[in-house]
C-alpha atoms as a PDB file:
ATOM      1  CA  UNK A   1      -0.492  -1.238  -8.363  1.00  0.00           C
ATOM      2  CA  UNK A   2       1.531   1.737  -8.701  1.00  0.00           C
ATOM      3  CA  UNK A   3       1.671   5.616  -9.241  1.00  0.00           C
ATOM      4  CA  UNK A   4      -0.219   8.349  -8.588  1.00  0.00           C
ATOM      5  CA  UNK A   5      -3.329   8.254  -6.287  1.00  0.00           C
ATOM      6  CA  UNK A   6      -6.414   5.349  -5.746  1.00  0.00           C
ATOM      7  CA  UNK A   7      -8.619   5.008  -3.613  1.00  0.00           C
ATOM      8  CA  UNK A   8     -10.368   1.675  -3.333  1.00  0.00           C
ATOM      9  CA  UNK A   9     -13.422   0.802  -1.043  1.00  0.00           C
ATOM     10  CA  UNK A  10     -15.078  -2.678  -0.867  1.00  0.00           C
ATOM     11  CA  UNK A  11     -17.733  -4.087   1.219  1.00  0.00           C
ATOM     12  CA  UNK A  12     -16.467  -7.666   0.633  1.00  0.00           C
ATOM     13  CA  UNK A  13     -12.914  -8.276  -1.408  1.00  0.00           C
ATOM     14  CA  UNK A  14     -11.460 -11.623  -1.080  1.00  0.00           C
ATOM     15  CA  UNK A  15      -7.949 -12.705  -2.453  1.00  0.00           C
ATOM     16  CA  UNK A  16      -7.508 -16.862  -2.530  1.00  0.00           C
ATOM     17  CA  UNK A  17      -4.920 -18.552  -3.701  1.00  0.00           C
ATOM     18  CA  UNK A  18      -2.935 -16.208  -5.131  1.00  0.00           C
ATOM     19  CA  UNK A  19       0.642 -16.388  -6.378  1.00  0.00           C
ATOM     20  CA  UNK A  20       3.242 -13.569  -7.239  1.00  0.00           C
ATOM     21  CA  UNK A  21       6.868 -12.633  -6.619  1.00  0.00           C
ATOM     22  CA  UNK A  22       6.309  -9.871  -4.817  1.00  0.00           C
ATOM     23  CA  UNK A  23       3.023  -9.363  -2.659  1.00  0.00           C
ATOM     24  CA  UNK A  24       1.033 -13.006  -3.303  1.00  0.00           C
ATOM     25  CA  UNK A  25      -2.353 -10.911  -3.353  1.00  0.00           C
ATOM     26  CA  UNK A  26      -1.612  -7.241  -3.196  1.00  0.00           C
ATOM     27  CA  UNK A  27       1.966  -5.260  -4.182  1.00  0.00           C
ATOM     28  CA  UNK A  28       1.706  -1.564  -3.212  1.00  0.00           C
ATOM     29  CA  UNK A  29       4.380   0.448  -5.065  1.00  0.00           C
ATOM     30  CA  UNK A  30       5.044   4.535  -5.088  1.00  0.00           C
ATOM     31  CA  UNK A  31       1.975   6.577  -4.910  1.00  0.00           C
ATOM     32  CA  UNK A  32      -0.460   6.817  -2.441  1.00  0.00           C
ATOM     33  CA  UNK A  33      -3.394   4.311  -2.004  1.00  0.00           C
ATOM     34  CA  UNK A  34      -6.314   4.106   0.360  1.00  0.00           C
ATOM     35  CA  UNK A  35      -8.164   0.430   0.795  1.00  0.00           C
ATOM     36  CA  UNK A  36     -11.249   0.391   2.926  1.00  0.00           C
ATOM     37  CA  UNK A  37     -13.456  -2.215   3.824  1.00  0.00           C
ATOM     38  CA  UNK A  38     -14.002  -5.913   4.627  1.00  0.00           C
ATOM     39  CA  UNK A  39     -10.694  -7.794   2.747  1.00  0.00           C
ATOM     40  CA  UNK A  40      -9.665 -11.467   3.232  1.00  0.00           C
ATOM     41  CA  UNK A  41      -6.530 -12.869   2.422  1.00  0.00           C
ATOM     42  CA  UNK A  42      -6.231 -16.373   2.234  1.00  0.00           C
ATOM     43  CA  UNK A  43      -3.549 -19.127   1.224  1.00  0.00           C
ATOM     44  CA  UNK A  44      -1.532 -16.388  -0.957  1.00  0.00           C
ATOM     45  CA  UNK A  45       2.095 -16.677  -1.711  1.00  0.00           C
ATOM     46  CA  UNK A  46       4.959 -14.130  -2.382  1.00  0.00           C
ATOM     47  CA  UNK A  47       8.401 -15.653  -3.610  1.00  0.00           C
ATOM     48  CA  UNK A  48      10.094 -12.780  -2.352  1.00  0.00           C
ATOM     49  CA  UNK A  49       8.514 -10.999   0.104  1.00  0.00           C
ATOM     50  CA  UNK A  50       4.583  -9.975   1.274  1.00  0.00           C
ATOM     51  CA  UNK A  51       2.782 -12.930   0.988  1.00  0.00           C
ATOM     52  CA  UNK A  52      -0.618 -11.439   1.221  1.00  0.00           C
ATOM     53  CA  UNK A  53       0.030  -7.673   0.771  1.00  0.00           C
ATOM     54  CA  UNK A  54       3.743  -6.088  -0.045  1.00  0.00           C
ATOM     55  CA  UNK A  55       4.218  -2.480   0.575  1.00  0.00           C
ATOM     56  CA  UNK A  56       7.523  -0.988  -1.281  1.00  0.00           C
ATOM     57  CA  UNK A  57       7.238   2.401  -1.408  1.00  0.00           C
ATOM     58  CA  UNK A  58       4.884   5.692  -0.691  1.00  0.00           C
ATOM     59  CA  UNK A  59       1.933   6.501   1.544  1.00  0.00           C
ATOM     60  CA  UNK A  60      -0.700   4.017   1.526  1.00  0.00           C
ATOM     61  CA  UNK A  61      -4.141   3.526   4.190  1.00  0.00           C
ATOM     62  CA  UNK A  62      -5.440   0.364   4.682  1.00  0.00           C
ATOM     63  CA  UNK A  63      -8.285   0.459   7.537  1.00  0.00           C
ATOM     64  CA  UNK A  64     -11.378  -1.785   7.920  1.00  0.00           C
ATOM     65  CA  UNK A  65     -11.972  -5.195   8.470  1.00  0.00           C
ATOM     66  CA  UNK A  66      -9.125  -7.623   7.296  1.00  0.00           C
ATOM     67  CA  UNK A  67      -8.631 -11.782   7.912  1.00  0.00           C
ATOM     68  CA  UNK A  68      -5.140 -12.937   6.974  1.00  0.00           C
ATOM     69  CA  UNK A  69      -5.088 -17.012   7.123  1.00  0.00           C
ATOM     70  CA  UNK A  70      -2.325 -19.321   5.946  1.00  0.00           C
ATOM     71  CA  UNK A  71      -0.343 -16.422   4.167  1.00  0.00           C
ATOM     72  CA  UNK A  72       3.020 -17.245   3.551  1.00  0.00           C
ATOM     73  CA  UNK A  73       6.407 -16.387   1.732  1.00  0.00           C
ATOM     74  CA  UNK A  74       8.033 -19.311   0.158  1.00  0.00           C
ATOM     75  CA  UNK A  75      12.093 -18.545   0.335  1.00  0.00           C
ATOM     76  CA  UNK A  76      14.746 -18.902   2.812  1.00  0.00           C
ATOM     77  CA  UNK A  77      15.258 -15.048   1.818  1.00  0.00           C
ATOM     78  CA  UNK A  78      11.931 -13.974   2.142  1.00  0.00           C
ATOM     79  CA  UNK A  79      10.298 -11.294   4.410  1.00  0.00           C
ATOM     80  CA  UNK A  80       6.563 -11.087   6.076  1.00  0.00           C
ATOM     81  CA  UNK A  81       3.905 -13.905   5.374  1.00  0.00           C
ATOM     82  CA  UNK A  82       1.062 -11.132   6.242  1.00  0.00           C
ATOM     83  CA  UNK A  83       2.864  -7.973   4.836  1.00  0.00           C
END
């Protein structure tokens, strides 16, 4: 996701299993962005860095429930399994 301004609200988002780069479920670039709600993450994997959620740049809100389990960041290199 990038640019400008979202704003996302769930009452149950789940991300499983999820492979990327950067951010294995979520990549937050420049913009703003505003998640609410009940979000899992769960066995997602960055190859860079973020392995459930990677924040790079702007001003982002993430409140409300969130369960990170078995996120992870598969390179000697690589920063946060969570974020």
């Amino acid at each position: 996701m990038n640019g400008s301004s979202h704003d996302i609200t769930s009452s149950n988002m789940s991300f499983i299993g999820n492979t990327a780069p950067v951010g294995g479920a979520m990549a937050l670039d420049s913009g703003s962005y505003q998640i609410h709600g009940k979000l899992s993450f769960i066995d997602n994997v960055a190859t860079s860095r973020g392995g459930a959620i990677s924040i790079l740049d702007g001003q982002h809100i993430i409140s409300g429930t969130m369960l990170f389990t078995n996120n992870s960041v598969n390179a000697s290199s690589g920063h946060g399994g969570r974020c």
